[in-house]
N, C-alpha and C. Protein backbone atom coordinates (compact mmCIF):
# COMPACT_ATOMS: atom_id res chain seq x y z
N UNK A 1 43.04 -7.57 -6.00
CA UNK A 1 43.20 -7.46 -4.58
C UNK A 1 42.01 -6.71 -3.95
N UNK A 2 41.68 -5.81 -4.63
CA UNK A 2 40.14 -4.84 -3.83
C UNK A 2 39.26 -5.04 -4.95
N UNK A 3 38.91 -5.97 -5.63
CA UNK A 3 37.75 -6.02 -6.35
C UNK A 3 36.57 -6.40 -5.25
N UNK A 4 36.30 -6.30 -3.92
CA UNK A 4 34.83 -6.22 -3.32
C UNK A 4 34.75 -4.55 -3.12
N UNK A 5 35.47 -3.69 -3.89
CA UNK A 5 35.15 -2.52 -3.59
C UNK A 5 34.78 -1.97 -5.17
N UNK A 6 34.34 -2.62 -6.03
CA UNK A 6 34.09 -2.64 -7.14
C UNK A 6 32.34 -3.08 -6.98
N UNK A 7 31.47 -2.26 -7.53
CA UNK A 7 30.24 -2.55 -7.53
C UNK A 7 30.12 -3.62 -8.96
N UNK A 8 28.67 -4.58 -8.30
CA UNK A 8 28.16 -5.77 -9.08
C UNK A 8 27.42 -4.67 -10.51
N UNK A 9 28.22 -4.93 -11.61
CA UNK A 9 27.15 -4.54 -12.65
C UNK A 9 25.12 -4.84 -12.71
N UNK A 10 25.41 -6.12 -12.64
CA UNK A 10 24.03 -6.53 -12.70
C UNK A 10 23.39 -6.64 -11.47
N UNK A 11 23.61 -6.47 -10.61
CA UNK A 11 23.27 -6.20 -9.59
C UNK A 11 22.25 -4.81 -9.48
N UNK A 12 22.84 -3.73 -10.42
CA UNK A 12 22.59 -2.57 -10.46
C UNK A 12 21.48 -2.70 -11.57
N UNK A 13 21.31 -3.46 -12.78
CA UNK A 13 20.60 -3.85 -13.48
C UNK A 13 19.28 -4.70 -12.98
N UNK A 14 19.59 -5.49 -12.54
CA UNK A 14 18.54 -6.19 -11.80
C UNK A 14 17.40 -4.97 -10.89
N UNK A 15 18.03 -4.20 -10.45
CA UNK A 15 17.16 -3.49 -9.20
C UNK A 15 16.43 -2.51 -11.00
N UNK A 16 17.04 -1.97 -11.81
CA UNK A 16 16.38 -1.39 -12.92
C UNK A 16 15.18 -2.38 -13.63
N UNK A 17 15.68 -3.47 -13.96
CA UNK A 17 14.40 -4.40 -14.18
C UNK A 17 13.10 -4.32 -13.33
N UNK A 18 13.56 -4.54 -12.12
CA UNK A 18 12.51 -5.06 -11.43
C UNK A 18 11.56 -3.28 -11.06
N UNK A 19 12.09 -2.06 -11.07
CA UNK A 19 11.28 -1.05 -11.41
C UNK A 19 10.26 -0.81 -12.73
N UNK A 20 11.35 -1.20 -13.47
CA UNK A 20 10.74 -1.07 -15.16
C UNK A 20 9.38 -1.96 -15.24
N UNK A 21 9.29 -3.28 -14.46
CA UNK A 21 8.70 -3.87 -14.62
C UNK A 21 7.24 -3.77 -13.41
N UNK A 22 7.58 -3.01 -12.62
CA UNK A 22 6.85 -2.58 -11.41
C UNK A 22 5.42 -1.23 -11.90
N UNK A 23 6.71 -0.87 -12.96
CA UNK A 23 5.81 0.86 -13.88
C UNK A 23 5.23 -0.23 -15.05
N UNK A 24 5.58 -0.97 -15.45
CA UNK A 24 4.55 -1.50 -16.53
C UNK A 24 3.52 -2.02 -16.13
N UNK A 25 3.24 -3.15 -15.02
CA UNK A 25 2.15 -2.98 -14.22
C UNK A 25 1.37 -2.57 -13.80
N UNK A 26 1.78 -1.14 -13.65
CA UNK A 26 1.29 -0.12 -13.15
C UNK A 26 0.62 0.42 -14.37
N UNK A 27 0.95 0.66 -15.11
CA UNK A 27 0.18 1.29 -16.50
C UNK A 27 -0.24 0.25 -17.14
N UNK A 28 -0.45 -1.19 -17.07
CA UNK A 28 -1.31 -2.12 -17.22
C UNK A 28 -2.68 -2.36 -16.98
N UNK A 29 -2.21 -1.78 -15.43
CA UNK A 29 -3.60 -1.49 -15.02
C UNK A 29 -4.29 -0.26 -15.03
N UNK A 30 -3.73 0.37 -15.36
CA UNK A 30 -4.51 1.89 -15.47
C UNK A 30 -4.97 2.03 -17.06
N UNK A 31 -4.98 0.85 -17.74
CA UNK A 31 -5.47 1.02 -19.35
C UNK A 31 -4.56 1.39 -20.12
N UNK A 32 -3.07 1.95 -20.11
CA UNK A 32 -2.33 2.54 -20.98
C UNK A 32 -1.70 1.53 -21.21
N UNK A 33 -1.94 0.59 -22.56
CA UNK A 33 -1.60 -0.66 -23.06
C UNK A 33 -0.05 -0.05 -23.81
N UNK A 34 -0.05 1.04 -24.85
CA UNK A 34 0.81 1.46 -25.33
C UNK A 34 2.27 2.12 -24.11
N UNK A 35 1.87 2.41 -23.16
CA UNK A 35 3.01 2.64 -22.16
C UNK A 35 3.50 1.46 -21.55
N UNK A 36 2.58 0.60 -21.17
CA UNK A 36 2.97 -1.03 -20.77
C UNK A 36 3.88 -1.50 -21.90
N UNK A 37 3.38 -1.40 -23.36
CA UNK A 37 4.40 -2.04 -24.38
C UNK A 37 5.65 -1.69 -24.13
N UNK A 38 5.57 -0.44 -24.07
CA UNK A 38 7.13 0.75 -24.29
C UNK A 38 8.04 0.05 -23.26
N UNK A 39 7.47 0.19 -21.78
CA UNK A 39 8.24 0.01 -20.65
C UNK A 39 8.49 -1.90 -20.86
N UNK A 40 8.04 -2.68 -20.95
CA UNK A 40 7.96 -3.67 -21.54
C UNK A 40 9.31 -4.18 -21.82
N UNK A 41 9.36 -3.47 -23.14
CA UNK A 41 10.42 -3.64 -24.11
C UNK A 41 11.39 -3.12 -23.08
N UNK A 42 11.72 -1.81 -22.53
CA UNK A 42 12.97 -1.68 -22.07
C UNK A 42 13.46 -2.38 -21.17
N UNK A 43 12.69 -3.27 -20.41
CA UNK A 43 12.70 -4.24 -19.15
C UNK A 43 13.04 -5.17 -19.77
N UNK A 44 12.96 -5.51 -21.32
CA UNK A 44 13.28 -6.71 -22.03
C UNK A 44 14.93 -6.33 -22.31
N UNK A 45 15.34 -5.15 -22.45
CA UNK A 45 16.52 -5.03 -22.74
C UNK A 45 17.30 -4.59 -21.90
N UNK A 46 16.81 -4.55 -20.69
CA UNK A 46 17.92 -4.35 -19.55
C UNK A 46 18.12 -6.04 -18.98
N UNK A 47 17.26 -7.19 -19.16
CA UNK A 47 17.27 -8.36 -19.58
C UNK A 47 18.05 -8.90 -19.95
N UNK A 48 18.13 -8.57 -21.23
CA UNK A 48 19.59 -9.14 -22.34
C UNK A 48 20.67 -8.23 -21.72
N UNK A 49 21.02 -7.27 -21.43
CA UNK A 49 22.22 -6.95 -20.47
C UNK A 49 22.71 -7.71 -19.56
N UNK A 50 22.03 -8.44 -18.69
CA UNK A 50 22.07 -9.21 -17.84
C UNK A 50 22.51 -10.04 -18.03
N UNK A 51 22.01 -11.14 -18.96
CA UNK A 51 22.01 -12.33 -19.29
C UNK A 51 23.34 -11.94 -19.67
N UNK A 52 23.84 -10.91 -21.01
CA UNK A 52 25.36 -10.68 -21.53
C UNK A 52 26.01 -10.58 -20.18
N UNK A 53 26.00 -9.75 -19.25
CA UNK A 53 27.13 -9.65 -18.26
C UNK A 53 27.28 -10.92 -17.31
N UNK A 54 26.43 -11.81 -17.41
CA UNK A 54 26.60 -12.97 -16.75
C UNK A 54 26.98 -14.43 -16.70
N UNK A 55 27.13 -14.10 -18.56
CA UNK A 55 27.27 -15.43 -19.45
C UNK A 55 28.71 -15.49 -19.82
N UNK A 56 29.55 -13.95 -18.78
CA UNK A 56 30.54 -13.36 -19.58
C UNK A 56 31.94 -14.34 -18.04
């Protein structure tokens, strides 16, 4: 009955991707190849969260 007062999981995920992926850029270009990897990867796995909460 009040599930629009229930926040979107991935919704909340999505806005984390698209930072994660904003700072890897960012240290892409500033030469720090090893911080681009790092952040990378976690943008890859807030990713597969996504994809799980949506396939669900």
């Amino acid at each position: 009955m009040f599930n629009f007062f229930k926040k979107n999981p991935t919704k909340d995920l999505e806005k984390r991707h698209k930072v994660l992926m904003q700072e890897a850029m960012s240290l892409q270009r500033n030469g720090d190849l090893k911080g681009y990897a790092a952040k990378l990867d976690e943008a890859e796995k807030v990713m597969d969260k996504i994809v799980e909460l949506s396939n669900k």
